[in-house]
PDB file of N, CA and C in Angstrom:
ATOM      1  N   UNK A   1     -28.462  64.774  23.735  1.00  0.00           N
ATOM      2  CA  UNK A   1     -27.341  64.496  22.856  1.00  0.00           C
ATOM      3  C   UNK A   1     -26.179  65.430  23.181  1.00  0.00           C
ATOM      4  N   UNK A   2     -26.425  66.584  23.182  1.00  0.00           N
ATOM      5  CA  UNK A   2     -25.736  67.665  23.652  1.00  0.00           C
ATOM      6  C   UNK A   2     -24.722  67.731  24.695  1.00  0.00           C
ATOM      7  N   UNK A   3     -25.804  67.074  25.862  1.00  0.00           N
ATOM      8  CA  UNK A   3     -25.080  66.552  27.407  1.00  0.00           C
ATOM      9  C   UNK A   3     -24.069  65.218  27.200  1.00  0.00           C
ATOM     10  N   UNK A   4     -24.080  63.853  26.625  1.00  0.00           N
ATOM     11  CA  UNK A   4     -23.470  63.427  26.798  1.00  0.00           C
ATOM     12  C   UNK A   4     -22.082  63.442  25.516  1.00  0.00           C
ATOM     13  N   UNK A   5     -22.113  64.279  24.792  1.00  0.00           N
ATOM     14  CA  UNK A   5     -21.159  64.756  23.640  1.00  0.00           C
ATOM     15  C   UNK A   5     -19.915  65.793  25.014  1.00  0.00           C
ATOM     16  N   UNK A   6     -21.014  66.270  25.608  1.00  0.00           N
ATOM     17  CA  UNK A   6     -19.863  67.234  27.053  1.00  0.00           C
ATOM     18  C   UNK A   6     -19.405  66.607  27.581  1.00  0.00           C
ATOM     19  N   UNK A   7     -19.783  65.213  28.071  1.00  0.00           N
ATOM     20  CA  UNK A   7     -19.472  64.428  29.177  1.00  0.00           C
ATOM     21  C   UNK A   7     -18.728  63.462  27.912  1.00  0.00           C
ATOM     22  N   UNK A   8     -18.226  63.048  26.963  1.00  0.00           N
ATOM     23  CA  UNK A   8     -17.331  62.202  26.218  1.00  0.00           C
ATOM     24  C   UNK A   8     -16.146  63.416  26.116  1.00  0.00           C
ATOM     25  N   UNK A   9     -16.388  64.275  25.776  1.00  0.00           N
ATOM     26  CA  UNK A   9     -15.073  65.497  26.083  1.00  0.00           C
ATOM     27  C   UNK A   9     -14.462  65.509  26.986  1.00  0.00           C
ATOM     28  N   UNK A  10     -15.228  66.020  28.497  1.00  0.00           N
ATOM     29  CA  UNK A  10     -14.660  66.251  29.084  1.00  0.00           C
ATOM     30  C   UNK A  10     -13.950  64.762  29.806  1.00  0.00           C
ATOM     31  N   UNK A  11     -14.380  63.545  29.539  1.00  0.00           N
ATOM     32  CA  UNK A  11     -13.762  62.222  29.932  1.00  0.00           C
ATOM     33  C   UNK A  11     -12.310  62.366  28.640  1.00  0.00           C
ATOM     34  N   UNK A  12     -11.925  62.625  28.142  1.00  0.00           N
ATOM     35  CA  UNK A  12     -11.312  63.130  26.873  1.00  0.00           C
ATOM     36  C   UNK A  12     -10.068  63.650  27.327  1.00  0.00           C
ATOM     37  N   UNK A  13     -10.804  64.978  28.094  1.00  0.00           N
ATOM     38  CA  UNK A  13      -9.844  66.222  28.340  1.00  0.00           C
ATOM     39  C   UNK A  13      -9.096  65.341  29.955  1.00  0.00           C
ATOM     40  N   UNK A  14      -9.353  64.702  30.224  1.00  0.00           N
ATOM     41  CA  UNK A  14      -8.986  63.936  31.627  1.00  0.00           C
ATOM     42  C   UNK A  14      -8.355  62.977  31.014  1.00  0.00           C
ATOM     43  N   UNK A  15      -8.703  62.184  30.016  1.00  0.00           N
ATOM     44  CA  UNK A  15      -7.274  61.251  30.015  1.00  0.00           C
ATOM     45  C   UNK A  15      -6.155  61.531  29.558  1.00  0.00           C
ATOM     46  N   UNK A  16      -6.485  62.885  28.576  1.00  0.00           N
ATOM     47  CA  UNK A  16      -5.365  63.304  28.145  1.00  0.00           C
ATOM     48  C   UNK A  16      -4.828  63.969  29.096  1.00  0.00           C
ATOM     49  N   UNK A  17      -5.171  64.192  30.180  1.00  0.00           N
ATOM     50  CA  UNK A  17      -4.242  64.868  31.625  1.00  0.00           C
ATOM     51  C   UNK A  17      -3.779  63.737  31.788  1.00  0.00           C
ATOM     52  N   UNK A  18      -4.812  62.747  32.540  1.00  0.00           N
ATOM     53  CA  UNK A  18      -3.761  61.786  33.160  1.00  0.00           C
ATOM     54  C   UNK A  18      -2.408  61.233  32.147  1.00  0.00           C
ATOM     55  N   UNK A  19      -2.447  61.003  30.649  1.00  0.00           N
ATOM     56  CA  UNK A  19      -1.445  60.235  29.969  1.00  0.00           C
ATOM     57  C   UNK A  19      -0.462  61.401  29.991  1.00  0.00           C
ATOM     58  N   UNK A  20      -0.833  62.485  30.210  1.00  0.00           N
ATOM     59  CA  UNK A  20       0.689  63.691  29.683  1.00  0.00           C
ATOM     60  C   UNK A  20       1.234  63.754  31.168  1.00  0.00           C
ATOM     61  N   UNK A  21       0.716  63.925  32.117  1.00  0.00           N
ATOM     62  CA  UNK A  21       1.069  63.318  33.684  1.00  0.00           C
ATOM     63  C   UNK A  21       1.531  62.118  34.103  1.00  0.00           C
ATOM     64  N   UNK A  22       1.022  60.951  33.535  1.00  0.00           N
ATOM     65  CA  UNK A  22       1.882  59.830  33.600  1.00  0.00           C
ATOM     66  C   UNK A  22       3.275  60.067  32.836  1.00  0.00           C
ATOM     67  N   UNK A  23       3.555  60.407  32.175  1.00  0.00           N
ATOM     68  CA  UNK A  23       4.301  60.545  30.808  1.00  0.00           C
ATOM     69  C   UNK A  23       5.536  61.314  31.195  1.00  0.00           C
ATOM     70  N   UNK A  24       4.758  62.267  31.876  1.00  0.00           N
ATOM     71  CA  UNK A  24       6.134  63.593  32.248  1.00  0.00           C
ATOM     72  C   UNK A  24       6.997  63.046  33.617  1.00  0.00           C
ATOM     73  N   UNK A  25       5.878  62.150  34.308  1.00  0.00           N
ATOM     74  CA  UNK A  25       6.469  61.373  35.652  1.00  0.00           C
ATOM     75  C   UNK A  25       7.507  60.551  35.517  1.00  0.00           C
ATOM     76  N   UNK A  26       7.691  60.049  34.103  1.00  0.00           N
ATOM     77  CA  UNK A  26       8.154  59.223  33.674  1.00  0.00           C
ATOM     78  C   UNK A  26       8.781  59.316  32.938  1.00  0.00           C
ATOM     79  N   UNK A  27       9.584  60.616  32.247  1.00  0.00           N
ATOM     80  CA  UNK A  27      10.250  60.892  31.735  1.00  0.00           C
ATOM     81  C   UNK A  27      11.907  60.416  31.884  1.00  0.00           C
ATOM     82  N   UNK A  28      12.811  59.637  31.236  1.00  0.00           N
ATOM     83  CA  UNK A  28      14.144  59.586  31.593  1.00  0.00           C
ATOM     84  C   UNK A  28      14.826  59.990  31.570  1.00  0.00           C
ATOM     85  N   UNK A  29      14.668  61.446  31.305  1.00  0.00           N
ATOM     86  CA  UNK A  29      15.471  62.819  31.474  1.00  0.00           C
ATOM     87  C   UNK A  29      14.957  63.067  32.712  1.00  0.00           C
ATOM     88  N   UNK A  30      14.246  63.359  33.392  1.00  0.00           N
ATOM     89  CA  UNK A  30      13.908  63.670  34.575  1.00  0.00           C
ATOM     90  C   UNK A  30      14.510  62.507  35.772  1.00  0.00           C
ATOM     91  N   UNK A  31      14.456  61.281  35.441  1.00  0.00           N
ATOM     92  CA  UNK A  31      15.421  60.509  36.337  1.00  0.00           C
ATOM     93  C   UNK A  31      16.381  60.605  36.254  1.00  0.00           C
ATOM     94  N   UNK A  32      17.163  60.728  35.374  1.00  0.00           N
ATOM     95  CA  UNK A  32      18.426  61.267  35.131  1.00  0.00           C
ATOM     96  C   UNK A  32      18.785  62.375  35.715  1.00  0.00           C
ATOM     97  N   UNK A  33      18.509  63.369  35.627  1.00  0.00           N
ATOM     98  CA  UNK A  33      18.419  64.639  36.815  1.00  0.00           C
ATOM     99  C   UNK A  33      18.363  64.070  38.089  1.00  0.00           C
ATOM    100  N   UNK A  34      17.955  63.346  38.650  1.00  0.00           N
ATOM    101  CA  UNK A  34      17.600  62.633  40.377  1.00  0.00           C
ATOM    102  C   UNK A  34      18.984  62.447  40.691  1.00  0.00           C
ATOM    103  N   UNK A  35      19.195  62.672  41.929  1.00  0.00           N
ATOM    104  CA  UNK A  35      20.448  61.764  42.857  1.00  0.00           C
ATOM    105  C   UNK A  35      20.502  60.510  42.263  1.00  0.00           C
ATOM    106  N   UNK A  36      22.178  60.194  41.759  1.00  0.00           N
ATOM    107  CA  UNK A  36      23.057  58.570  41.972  1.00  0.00           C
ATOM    108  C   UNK A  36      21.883  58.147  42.632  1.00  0.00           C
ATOM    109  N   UNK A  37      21.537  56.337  42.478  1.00  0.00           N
ATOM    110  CA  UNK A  37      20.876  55.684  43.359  1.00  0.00           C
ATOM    111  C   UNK A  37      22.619  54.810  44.138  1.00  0.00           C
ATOM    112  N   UNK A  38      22.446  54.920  45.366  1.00  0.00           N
ATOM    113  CA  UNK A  38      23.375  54.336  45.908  1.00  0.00           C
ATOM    114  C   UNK A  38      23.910  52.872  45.635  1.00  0.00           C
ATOM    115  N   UNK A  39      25.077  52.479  46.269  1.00  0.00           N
ATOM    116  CA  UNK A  39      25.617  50.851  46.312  1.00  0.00           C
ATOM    117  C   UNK A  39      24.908  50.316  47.062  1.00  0.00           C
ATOM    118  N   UNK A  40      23.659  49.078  46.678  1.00  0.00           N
ATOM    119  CA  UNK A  40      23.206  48.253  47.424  1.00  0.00           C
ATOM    120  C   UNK A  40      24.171  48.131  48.501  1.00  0.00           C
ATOM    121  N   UNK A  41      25.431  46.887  48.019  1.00  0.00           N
ATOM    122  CA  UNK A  41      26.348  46.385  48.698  1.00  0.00           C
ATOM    123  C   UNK A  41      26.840  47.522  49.652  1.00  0.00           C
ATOM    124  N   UNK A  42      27.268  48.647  49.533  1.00  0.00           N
ATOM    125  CA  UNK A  42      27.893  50.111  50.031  1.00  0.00           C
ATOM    126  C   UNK A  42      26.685  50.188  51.531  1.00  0.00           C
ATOM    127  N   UNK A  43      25.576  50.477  51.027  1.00  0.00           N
ATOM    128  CA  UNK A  43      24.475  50.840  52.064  1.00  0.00           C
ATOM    129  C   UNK A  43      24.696  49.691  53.143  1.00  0.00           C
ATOM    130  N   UNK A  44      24.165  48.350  52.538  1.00  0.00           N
ATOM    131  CA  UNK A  44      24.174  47.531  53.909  1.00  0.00           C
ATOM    132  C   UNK A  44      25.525  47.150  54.695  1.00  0.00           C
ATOM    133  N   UNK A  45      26.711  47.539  54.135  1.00  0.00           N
ATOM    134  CA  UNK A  45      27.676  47.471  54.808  1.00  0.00           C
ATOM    135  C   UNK A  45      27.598  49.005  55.692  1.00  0.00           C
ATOM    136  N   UNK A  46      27.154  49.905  55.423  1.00  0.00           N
ATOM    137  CA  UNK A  46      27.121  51.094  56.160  1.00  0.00           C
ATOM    138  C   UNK A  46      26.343  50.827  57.342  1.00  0.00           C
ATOM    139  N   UNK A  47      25.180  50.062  57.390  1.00  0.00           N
ATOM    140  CA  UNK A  47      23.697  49.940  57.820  1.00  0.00           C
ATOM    141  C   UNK A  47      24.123  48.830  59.372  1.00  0.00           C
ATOM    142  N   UNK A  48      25.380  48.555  58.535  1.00  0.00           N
ATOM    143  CA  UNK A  48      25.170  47.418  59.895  1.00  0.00           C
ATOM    144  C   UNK A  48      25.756  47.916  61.325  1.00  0.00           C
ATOM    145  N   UNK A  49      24.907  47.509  62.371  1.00  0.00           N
ATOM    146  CA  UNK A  49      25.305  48.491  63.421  1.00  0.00           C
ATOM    147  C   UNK A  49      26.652  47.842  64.165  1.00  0.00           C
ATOM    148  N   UNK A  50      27.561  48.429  64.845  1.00  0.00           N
ATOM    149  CA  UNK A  50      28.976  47.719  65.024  1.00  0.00           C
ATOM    150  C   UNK A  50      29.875  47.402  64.256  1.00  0.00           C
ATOM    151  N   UNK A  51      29.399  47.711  62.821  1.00  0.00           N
ATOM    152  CA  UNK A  51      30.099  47.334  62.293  1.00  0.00           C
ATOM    153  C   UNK A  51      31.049  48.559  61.426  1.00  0.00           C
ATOM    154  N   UNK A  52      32.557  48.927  62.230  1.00  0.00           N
ATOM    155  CA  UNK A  52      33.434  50.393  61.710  1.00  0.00           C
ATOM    156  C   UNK A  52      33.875  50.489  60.207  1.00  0.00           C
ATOM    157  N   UNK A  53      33.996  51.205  59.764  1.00  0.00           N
ATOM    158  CA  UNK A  53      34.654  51.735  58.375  1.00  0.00           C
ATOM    159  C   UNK A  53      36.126  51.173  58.399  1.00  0.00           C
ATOM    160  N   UNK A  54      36.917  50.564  58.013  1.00  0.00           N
ATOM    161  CA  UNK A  54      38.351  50.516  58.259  1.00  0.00           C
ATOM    162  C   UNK A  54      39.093  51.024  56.922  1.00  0.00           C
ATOM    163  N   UNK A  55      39.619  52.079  57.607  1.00  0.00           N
ATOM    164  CA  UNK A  55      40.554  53.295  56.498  1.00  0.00           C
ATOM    165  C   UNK A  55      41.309  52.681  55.861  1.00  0.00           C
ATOM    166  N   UNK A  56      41.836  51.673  56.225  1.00  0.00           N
ATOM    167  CA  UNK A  56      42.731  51.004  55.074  1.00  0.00           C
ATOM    168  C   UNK A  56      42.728  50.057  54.128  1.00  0.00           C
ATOM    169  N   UNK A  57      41.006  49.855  54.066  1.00  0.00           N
ATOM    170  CA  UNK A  57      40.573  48.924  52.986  1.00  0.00           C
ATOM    171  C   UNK A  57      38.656  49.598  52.182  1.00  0.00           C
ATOM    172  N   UNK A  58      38.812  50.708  53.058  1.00  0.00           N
ATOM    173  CA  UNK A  58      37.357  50.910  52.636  1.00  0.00           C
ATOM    174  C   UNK A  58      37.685  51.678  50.879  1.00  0.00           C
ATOM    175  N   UNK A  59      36.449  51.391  50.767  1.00  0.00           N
ATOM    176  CA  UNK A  59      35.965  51.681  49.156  1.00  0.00           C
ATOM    177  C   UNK A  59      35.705  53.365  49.235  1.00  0.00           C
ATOM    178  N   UNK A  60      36.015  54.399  48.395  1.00  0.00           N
ATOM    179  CA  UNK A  60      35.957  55.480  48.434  1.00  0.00           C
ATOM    180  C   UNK A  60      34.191  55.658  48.701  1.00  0.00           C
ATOM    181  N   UNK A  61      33.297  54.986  48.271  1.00  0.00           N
ATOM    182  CA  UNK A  61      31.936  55.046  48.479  1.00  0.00           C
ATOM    183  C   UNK A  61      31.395  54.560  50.140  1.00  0.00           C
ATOM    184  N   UNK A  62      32.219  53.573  50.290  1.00  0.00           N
ATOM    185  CA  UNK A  62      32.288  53.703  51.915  1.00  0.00           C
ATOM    186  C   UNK A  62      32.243  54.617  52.556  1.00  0.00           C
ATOM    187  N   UNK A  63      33.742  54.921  52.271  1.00  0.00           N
ATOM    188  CA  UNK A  63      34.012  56.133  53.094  1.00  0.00           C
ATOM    189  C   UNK A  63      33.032  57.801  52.979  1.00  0.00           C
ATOM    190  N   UNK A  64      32.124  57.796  52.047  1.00  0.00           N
ATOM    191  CA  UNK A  64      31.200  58.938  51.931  1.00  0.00           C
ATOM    192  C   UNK A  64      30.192  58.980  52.821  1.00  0.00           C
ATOM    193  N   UNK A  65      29.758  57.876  52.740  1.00  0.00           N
ATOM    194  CA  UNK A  65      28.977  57.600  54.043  1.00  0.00           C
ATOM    195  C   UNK A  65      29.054  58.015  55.545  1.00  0.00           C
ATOM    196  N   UNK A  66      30.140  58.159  55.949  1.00  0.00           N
ATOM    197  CA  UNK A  66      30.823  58.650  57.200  1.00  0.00           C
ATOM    198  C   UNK A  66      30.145  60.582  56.907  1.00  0.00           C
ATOM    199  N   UNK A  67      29.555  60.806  58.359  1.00  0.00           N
ATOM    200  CA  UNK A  67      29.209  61.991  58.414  1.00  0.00           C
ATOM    201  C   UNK A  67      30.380  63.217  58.267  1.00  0.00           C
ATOM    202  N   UNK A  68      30.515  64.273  57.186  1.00  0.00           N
ATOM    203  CA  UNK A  68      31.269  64.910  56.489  1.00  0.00           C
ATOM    204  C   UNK A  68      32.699  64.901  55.732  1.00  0.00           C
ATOM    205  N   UNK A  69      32.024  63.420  55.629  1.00  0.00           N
ATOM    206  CA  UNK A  69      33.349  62.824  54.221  1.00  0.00           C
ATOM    207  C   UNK A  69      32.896  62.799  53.062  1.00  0.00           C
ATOM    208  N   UNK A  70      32.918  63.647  51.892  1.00  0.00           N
ATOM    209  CA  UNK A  70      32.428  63.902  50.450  1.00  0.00           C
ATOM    210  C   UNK A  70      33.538  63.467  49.461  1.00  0.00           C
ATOM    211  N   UNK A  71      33.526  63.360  48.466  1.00  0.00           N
ATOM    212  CA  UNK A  71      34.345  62.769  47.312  1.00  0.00           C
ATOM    213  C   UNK A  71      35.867  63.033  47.791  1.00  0.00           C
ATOM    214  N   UNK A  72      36.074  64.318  47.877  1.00  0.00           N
ATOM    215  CA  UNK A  72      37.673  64.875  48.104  1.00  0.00           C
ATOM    216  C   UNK A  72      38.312  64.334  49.155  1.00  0.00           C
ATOM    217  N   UNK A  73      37.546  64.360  50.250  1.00  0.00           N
ATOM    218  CA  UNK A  73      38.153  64.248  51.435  1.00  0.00           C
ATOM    219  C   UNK A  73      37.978  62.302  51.737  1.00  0.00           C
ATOM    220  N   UNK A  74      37.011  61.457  50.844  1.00  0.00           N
ATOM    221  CA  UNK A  74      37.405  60.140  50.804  1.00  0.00           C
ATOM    222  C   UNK A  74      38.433  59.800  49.961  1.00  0.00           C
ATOM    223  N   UNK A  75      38.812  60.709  49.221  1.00  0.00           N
ATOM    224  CA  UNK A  75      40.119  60.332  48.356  1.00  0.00           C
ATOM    225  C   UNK A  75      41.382  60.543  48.675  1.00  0.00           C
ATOM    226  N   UNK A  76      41.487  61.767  49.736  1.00  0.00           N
ATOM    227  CA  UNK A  76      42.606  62.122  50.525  1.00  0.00           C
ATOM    228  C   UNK A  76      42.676  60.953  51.145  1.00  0.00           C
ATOM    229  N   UNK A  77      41.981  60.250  52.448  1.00  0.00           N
ATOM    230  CA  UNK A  77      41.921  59.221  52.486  1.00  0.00           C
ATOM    231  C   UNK A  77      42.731  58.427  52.049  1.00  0.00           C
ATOM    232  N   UNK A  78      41.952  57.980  51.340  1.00  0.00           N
ATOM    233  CA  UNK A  78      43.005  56.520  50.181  1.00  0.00           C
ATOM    234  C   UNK A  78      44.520  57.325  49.729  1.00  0.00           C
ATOM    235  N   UNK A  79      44.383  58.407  49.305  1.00  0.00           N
ATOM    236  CA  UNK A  79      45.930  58.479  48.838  1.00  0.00           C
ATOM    237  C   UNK A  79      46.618  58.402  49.831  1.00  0.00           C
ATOM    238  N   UNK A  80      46.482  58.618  51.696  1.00  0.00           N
ATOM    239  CA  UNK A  80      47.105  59.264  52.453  1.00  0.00           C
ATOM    240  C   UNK A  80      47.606  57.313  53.185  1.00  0.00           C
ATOM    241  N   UNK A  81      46.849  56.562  52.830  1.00  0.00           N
ATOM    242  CA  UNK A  81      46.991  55.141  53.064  1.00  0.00           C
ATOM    243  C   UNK A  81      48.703  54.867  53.266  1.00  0.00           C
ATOM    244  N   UNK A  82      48.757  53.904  54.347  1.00  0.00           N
ATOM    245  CA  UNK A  82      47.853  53.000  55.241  1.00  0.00           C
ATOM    246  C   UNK A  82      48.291  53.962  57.009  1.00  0.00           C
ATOM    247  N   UNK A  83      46.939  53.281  57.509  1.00  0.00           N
ATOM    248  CA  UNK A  83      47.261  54.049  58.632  1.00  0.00           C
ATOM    249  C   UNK A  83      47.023  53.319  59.981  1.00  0.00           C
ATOM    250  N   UNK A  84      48.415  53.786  60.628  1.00  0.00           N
ATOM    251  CA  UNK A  84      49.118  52.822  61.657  1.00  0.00           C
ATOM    252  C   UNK A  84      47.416  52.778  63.185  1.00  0.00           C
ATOM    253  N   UNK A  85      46.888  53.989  63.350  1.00  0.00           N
ATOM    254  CA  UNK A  85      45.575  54.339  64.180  1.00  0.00           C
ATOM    255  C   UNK A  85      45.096  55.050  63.417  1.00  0.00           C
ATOM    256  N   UNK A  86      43.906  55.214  63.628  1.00  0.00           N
ATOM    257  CA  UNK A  86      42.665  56.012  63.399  1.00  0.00           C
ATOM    258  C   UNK A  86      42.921  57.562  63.427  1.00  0.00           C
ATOM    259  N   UNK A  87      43.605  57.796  64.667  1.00  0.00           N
ATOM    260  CA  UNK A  87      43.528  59.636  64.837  1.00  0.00           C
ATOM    261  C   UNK A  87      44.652  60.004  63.942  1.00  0.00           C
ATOM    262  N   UNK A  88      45.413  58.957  62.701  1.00  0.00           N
ATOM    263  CA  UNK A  88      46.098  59.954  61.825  1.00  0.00           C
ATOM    264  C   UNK A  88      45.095  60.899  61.084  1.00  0.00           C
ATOM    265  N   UNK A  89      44.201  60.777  61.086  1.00  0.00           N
ATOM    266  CA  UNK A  89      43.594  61.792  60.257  1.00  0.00           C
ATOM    267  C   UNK A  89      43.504  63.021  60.192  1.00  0.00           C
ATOM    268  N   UNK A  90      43.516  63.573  61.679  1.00  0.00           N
ATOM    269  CA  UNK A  90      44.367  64.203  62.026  1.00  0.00           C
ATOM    270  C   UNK A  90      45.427  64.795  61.970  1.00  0.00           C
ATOM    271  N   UNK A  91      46.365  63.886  62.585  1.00  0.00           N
ATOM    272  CA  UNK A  91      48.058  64.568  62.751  1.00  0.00           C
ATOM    273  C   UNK A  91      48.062  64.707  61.338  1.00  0.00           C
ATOM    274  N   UNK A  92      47.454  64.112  59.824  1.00  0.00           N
ATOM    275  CA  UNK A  92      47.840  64.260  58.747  1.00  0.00           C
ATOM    276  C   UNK A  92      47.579  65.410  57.845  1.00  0.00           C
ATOM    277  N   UNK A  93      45.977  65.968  59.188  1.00  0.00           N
ATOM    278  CA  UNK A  93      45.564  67.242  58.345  1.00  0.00           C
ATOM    279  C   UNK A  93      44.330  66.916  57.216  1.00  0.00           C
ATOM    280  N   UNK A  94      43.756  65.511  57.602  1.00  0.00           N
ATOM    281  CA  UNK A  94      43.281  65.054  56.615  1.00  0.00           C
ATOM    282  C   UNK A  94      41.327  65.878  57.335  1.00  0.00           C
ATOM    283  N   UNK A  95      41.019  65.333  58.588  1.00  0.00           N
ATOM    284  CA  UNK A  95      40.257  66.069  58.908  1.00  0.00           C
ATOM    285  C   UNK A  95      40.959  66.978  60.230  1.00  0.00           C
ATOM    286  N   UNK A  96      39.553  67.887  60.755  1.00  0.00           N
ATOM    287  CA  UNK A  96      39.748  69.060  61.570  1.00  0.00           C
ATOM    288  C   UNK A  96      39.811  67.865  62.870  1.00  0.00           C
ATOM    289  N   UNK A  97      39.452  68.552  64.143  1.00  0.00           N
ATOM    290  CA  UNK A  97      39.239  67.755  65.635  1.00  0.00           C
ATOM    291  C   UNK A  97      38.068  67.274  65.530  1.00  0.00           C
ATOM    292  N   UNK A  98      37.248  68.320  64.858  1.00  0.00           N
ATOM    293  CA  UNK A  98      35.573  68.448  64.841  1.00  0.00           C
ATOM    294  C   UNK A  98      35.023  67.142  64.126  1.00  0.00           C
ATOM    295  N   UNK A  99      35.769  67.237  62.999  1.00  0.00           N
ATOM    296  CA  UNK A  99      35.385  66.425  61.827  1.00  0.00           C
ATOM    297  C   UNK A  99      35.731  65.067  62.531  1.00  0.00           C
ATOM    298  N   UNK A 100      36.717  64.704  62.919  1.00  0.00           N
ATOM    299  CA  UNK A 100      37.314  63.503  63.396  1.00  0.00           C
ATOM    300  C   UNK A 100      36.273  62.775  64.740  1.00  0.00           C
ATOM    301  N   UNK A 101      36.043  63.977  65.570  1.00  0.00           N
ATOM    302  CA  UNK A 101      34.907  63.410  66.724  1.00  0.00           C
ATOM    303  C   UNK A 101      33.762  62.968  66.302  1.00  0.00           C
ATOM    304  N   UNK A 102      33.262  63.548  64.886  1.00  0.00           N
ATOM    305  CA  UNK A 102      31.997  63.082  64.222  1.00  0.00           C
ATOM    306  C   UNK A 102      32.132  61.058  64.026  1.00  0.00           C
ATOM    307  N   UNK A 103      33.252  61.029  63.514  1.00  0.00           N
ATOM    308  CA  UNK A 103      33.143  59.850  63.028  1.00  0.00           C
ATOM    309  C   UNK A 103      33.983  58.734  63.506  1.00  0.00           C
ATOM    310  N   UNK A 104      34.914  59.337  64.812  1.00  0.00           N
ATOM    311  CA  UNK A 104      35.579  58.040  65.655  1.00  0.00           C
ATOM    312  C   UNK A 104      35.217  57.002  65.770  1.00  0.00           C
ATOM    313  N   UNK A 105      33.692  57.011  66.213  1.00  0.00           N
ATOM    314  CA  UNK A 105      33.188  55.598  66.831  1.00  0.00           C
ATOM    315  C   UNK A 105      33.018  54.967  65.544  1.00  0.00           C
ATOM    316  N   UNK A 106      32.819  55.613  64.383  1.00  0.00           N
ATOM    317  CA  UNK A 106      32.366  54.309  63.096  1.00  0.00           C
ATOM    318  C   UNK A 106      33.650  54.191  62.806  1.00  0.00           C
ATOM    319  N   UNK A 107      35.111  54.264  62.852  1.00  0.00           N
ATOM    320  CA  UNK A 107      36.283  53.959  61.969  1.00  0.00           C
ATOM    321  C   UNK A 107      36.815  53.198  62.455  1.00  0.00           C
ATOM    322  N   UNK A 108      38.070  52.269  62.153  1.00  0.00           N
ATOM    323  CA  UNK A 108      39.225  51.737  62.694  1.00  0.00           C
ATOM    324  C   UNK A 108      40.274  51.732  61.348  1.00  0.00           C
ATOM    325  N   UNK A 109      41.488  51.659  61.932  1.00  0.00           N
ATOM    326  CA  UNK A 109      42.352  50.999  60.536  1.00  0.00           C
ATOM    327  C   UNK A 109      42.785  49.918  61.524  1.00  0.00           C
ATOM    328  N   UNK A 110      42.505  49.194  60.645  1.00  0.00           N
ATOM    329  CA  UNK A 110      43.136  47.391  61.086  1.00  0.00           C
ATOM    330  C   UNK A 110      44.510  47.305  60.050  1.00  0.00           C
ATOM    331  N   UNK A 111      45.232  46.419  60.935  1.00  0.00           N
ATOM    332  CA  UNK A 111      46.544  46.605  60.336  1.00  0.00           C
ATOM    333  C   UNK A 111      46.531  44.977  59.988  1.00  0.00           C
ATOM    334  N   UNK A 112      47.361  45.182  58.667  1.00  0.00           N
ATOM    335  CA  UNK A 112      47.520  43.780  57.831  1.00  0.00           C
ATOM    336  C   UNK A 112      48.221  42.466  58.910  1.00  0.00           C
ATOM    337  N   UNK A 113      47.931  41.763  58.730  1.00  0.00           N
ATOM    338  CA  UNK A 113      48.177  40.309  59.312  1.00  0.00           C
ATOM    339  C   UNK A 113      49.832  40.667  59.110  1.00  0.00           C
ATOM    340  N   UNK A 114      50.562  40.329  60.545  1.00  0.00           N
ATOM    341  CA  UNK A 114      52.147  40.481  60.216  1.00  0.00           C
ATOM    342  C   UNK A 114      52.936  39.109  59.351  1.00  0.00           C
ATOM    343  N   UNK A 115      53.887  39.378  58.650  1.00  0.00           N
ATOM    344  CA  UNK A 115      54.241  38.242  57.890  1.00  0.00           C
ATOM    345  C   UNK A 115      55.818  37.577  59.083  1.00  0.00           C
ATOM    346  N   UNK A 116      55.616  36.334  58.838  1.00  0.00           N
ATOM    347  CA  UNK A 116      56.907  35.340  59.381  1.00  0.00           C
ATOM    348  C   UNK A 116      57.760  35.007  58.501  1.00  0.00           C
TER     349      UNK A 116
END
């Protein structure tokens, strides 16, 4: 009697681990703490290969994506709009040489359809 009164406890003392462990895993304060989950739409436009960033229409979340472009420097960006080539980023001071060689091959600015 003794033995299986230990063995209903200690099955006891284990579920109440597992439910306070499920529980804490699962907490929505703790997801909340986690990294933004990204833009579906944002990612697979990033994802696709050949396919460049264009500075004069990208979405500030776009543009984060680009290796060492963070909030500030995608917003300089957009305010610094529209841009005639790519290496204004540059002459504008917007990135360094360094910064700019990182991310040449993913950019373009395409220039608006001319009007008649």
């Amino acid at each position: 009697m003794k033995k299986s009164l230990l063995v209903r406890m200690l099955a006891l003392i284990v579920a109440v681990m597992f439910v306070a462990t499920a529980g804490w895993a699962a907490d929505p304060k703790a997801a909340a703490k986690s990294a933004p989950v990204p833009d579906k739409k944002v990612e697979k436009k990033a994802e696709k290969a050949g396919e460049p960033i264009d500075l004069n229409t990208a979405t500030k979340e776009q543009l984060m994506t680009l290796t060492g472009v963070g909030e500030a420097t995608a917003q300089q960006i957009i305010k610094n709009r529209p841009y005639a080539k790519k290496d204004q980023l540059k002459s504008k001071k917007i990135l360094t040489d360094q910064g700019y060689d990182k991310i040449k091959d993913k950019i373009i600015a395409k220039q608006p359809p001319k009007k008649k």
